[in-house]
Each structure stands twice: as structure tokens, then as C-alpha cells.
N, C-alpha and C. Protein backbone atom coordinates (compact mmCIF):
# COMPACT_ATOMS: atom_id res chain seq x y z
N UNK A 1 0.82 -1.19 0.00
CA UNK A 1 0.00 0.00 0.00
C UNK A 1 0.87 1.26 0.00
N UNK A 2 1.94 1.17 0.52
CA UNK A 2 3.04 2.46 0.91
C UNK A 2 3.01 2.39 -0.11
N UNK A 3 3.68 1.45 -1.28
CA UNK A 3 4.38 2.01 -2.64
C UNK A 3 3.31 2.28 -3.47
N UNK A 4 2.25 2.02 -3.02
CA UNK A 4 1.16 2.80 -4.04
C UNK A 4 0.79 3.94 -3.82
N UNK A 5 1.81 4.37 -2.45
CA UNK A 5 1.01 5.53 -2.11
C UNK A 5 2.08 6.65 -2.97
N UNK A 6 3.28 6.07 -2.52
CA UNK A 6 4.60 6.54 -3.43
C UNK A 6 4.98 6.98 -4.73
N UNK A 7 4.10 5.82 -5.32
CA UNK A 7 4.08 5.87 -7.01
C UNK A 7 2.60 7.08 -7.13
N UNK A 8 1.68 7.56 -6.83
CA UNK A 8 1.05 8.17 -7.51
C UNK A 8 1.41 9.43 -6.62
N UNK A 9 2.27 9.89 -5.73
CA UNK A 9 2.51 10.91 -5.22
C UNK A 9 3.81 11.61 -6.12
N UNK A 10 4.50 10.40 -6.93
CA UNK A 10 5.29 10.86 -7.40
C UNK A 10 4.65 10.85 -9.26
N UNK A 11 3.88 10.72 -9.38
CA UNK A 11 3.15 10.87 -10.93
C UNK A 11 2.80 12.35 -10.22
N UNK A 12 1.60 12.71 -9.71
CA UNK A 12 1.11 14.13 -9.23
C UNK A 12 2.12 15.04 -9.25
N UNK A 13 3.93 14.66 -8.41
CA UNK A 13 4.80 15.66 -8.44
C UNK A 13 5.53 16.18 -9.93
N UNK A 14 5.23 15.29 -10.51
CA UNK A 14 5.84 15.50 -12.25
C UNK A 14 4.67 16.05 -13.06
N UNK A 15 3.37 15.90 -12.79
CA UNK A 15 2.41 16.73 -13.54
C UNK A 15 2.40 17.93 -13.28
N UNK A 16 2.81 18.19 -11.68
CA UNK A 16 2.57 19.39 -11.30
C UNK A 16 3.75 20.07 -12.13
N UNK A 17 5.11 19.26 -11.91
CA UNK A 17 6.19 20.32 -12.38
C UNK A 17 6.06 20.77 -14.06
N UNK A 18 4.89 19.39 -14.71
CA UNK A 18 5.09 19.55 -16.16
C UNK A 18 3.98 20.83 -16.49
N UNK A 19 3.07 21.29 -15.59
CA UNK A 19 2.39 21.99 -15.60
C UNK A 19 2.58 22.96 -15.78
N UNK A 20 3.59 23.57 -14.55
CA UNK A 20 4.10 25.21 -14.04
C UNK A 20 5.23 25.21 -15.31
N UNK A 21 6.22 24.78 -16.04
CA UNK A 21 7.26 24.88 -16.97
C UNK A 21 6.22 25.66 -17.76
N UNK A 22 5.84 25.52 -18.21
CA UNK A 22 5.17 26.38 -19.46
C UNK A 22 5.12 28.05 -19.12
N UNK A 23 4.04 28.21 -18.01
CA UNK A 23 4.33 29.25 -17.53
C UNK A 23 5.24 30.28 -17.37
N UNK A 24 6.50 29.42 -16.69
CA UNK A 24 7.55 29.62 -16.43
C UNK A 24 8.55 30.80 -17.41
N UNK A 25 7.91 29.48 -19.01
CA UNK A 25 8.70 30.07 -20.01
C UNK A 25 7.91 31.26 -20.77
N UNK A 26 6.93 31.48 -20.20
CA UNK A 26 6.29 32.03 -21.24
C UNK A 26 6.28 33.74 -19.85
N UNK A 27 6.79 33.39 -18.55
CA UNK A 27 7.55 34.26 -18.33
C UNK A 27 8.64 35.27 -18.42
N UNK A 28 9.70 34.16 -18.40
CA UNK A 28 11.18 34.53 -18.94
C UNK A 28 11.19 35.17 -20.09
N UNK A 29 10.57 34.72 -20.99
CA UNK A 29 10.76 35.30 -22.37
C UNK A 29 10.77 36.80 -22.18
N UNK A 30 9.98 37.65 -21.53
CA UNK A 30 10.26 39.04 -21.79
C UNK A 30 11.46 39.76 -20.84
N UNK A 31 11.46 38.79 -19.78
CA UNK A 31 12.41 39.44 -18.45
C UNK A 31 13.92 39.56 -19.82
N UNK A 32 13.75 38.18 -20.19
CA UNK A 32 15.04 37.87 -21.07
C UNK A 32 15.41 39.11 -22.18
N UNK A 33 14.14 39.01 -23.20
CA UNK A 33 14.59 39.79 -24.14
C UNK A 33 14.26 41.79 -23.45
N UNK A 34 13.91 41.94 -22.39
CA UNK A 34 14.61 43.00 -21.50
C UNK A 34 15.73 42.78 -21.12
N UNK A 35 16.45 42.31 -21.18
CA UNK A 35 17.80 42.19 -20.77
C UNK A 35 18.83 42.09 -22.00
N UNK A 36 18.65 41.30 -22.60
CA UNK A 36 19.39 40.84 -23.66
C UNK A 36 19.10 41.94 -25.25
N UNK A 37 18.17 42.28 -25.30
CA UNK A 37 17.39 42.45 -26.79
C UNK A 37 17.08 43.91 -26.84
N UNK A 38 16.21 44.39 -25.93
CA UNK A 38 15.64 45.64 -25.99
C UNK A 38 16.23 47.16 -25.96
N UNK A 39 17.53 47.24 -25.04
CA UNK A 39 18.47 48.03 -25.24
C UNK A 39 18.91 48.81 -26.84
N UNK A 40 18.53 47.59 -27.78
CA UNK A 40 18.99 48.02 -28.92
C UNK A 40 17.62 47.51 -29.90
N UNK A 41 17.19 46.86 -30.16
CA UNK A 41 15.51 46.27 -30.66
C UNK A 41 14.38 47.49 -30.10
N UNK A 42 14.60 47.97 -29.20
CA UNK A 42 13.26 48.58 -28.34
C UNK A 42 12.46 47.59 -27.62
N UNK A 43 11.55 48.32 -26.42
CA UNK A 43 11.22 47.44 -25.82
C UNK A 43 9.73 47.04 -26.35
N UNK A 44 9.45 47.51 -27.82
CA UNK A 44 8.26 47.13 -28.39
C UNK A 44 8.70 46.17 -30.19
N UNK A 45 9.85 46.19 -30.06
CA UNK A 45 10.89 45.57 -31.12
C UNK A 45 10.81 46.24 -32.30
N UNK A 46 10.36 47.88 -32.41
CA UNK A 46 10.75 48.51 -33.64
C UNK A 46 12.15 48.36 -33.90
N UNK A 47 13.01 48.19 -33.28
CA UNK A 47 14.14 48.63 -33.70
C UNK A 47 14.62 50.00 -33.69
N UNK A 48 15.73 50.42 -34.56
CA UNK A 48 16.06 51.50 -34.92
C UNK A 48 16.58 51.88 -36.58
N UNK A 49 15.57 51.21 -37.51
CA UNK A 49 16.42 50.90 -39.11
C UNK A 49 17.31 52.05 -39.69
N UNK A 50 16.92 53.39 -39.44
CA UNK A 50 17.84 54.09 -39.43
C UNK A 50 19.49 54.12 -38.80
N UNK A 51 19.47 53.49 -37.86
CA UNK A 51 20.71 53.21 -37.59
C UNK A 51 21.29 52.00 -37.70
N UNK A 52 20.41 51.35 -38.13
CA UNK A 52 21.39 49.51 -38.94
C UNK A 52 20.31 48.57 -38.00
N UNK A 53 19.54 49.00 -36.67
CA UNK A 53 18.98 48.30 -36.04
C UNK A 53 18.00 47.49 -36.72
N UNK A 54 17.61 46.49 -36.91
CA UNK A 54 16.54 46.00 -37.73
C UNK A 54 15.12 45.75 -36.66
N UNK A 55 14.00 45.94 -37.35
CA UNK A 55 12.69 46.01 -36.50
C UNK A 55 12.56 44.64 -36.33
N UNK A 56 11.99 43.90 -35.70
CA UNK A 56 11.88 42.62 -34.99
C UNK A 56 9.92 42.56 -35.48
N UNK A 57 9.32 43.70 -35.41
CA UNK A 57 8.12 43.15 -35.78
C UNK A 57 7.55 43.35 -37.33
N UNK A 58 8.51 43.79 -38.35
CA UNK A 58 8.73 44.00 -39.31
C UNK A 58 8.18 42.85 -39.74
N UNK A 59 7.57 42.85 -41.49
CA UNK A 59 7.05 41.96 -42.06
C UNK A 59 8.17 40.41 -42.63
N UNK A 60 9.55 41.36 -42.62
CA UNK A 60 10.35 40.74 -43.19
C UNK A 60 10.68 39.27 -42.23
N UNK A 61 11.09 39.99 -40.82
CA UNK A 61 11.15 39.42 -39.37
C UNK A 61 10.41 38.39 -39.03
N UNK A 62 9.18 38.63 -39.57
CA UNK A 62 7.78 37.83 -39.16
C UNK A 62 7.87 36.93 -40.67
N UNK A 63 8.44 36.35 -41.52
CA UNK A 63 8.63 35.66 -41.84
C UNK A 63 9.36 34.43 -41.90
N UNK A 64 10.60 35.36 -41.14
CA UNK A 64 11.49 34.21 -40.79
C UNK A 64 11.02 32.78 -39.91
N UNK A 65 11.64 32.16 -40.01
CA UNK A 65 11.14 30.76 -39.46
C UNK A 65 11.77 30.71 -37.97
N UNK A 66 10.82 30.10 -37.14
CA UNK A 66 12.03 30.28 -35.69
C UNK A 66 13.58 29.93 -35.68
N UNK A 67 13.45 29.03 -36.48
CA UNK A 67 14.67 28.41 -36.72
C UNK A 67 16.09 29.55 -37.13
N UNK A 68 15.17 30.37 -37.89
CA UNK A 68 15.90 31.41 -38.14
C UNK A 68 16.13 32.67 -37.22
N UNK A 69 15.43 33.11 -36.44
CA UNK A 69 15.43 33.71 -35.65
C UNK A 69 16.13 33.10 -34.77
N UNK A 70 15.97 31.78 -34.19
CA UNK A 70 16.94 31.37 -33.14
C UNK A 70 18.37 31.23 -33.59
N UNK A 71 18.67 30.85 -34.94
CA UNK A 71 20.51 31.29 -35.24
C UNK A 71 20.81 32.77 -35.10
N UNK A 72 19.75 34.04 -35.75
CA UNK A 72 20.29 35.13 -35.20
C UNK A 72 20.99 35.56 -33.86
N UNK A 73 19.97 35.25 -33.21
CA UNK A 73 20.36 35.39 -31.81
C UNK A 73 21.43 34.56 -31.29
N UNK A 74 21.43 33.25 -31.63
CA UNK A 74 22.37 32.52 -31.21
C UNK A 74 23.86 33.28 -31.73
N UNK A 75 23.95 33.05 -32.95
CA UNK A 75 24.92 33.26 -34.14
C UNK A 75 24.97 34.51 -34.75
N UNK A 76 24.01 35.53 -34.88
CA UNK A 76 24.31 37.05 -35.08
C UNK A 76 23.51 36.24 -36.61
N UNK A 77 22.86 35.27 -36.94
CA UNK A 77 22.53 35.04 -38.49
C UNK A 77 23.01 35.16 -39.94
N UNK A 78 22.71 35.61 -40.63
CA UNK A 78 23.31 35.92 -42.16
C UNK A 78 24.85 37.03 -41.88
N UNK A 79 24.06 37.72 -41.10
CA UNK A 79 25.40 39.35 -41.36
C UNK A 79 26.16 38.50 -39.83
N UNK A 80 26.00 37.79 -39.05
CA UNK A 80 26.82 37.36 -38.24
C UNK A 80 27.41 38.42 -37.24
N UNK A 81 26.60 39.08 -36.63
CA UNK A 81 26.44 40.49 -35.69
C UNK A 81 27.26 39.88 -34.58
N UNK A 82 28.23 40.64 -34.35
CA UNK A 82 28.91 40.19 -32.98
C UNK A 82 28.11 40.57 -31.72
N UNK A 83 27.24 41.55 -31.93
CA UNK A 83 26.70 41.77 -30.71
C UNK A 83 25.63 40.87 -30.08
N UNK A 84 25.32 40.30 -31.54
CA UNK A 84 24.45 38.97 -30.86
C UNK A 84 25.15 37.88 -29.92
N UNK A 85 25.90 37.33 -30.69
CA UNK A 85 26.62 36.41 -29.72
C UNK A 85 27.29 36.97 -28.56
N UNK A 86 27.54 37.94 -28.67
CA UNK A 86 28.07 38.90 -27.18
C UNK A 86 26.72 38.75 -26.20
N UNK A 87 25.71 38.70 -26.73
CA UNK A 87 24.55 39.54 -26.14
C UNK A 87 24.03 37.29 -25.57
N UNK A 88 23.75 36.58 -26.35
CA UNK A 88 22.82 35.62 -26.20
C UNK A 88 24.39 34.38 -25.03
N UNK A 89 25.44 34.99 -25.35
CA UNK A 89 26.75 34.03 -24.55
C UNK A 89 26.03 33.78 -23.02
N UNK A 90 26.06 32.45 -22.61
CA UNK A 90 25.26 32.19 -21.39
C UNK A 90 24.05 31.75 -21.72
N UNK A 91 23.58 32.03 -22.55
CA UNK A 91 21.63 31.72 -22.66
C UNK A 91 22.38 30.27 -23.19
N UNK A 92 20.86 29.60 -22.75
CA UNK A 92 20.43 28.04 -23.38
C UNK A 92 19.56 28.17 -24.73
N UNK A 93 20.00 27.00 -25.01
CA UNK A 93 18.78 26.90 -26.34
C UNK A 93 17.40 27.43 -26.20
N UNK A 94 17.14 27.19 -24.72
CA UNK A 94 15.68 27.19 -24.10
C UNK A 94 15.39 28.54 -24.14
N UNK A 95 15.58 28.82 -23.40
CA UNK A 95 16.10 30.80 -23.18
C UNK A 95 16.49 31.80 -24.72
N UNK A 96 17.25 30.88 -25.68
CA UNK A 96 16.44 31.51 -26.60
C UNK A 96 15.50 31.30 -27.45
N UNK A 97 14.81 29.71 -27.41
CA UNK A 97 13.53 29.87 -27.71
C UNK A 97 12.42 30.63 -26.79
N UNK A 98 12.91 30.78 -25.72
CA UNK A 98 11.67 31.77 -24.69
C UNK A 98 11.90 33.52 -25.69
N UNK A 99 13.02 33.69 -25.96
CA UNK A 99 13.11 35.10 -26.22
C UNK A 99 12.43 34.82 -28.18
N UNK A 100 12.73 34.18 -28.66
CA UNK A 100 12.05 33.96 -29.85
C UNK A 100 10.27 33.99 -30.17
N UNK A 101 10.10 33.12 -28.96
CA UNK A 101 8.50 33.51 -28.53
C UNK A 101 7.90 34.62 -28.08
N UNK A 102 8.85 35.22 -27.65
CA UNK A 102 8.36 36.89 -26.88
C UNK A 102 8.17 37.42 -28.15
N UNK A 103 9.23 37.22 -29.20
CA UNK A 103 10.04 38.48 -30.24
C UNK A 103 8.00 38.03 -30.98
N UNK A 104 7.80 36.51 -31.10
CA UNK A 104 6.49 36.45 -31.87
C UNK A 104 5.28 37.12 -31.24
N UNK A 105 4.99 37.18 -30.03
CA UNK A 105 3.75 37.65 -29.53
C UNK A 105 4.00 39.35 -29.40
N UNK A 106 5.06 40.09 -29.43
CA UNK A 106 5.61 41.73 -30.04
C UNK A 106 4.81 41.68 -31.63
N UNK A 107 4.97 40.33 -32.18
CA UNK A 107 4.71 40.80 -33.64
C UNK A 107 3.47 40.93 -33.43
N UNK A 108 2.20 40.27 -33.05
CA UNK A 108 1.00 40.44 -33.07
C UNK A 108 0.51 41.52 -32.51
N UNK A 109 0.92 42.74 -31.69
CA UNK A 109 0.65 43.89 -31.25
C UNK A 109 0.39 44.63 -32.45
């Protein structure tokens, strides 16, 4: 009876944790790209195109595939921006798919 009590106390503790993760990330994502992104993006992701900054909610932007968006950031992308990789050094894959998801729900504003 103990280990039955064991085994579904420990199913409940992994639903719960699989539960709150989502949240979690769908937190981080803006703390992140406030930290990392917005300094130079804006904190509404116009950018600055006049000065080389590229807009983040731009039509062009909003095409890219996450995939693509996540090498920018990772990798600085096509033009290979040092300030990206200066900027994303330390983040996880995760962390920048959280900031990739932020950069998408900026586009729908």
C-alpha cells in the first residue's frame, strides 16, 4: 500500500512540475529579451532601421522561421552580428527559444 502511495505521489509531483514549466517560459521570455534584446531592438521591437537596427516586428522578421530567428540570436545570423553572440553568450537553447516567442507575440501587437 506504501508504494502505491509513493508511485502516484510521485506521478502528481511531475504533472505538477510539467504543468508550471510552461508558464515559467512564457515568463522569462520578456524578463530575457529586456535584458538581452531591448536596449537596442526597443522594448516594443521597432528597432532603430535608421541606424542599422533591424525592426523585430517587421514583415520581413515575421517571416522568418524560428529556426531562423533562433541562429540570429544565437549566431548574429546571415550578417553574423557580434553583438548577438556577445549579447545571447550564457543563454540556453531554451532561453532563446523563450526570447524567440516573446520576439512572436511583439509581432502580433
Amino acid at each position: 500500500m506504501a508504494r502505491v502511495a509513493v508511485v502516484l505521489l510521485s506521478v502528481a509531483a511531475v504533472a505538477l512540475i510539467l504543468s508550471v514549466s510552461p508558464a515559467r517560459a512564457s515568463d522569462e521570455g520578456p524578463t530575457l529579451y529586456q535584458a538581452k534584446c531591448a536596449a537596442c531592438h526597443g522594448v516594443d521591437g521597432a528597432g532603430k532601421p535608421a541606424a542599422g537596427i533591424p525592426s523585430l516586428i517587421s514583415d520581413n522578421v515575421k517571416k522568418a522561421t524560428d529556426a531562423e530567428l533562433n541562429n540570429g540570436i544565437a549566431n548574429g545570423g546571415a550578417n553574423k552580428r557580434a553583438a548577438h553572440s556577445f549579447q545571447a553568450k550564457g543563454l540556453s537553447p531554451d532561453q532563446i527559444h523563450m526570447i524567440v516567442s516573446y520576439i512572436r507575440e511583439l509581432q502580433k501587437k
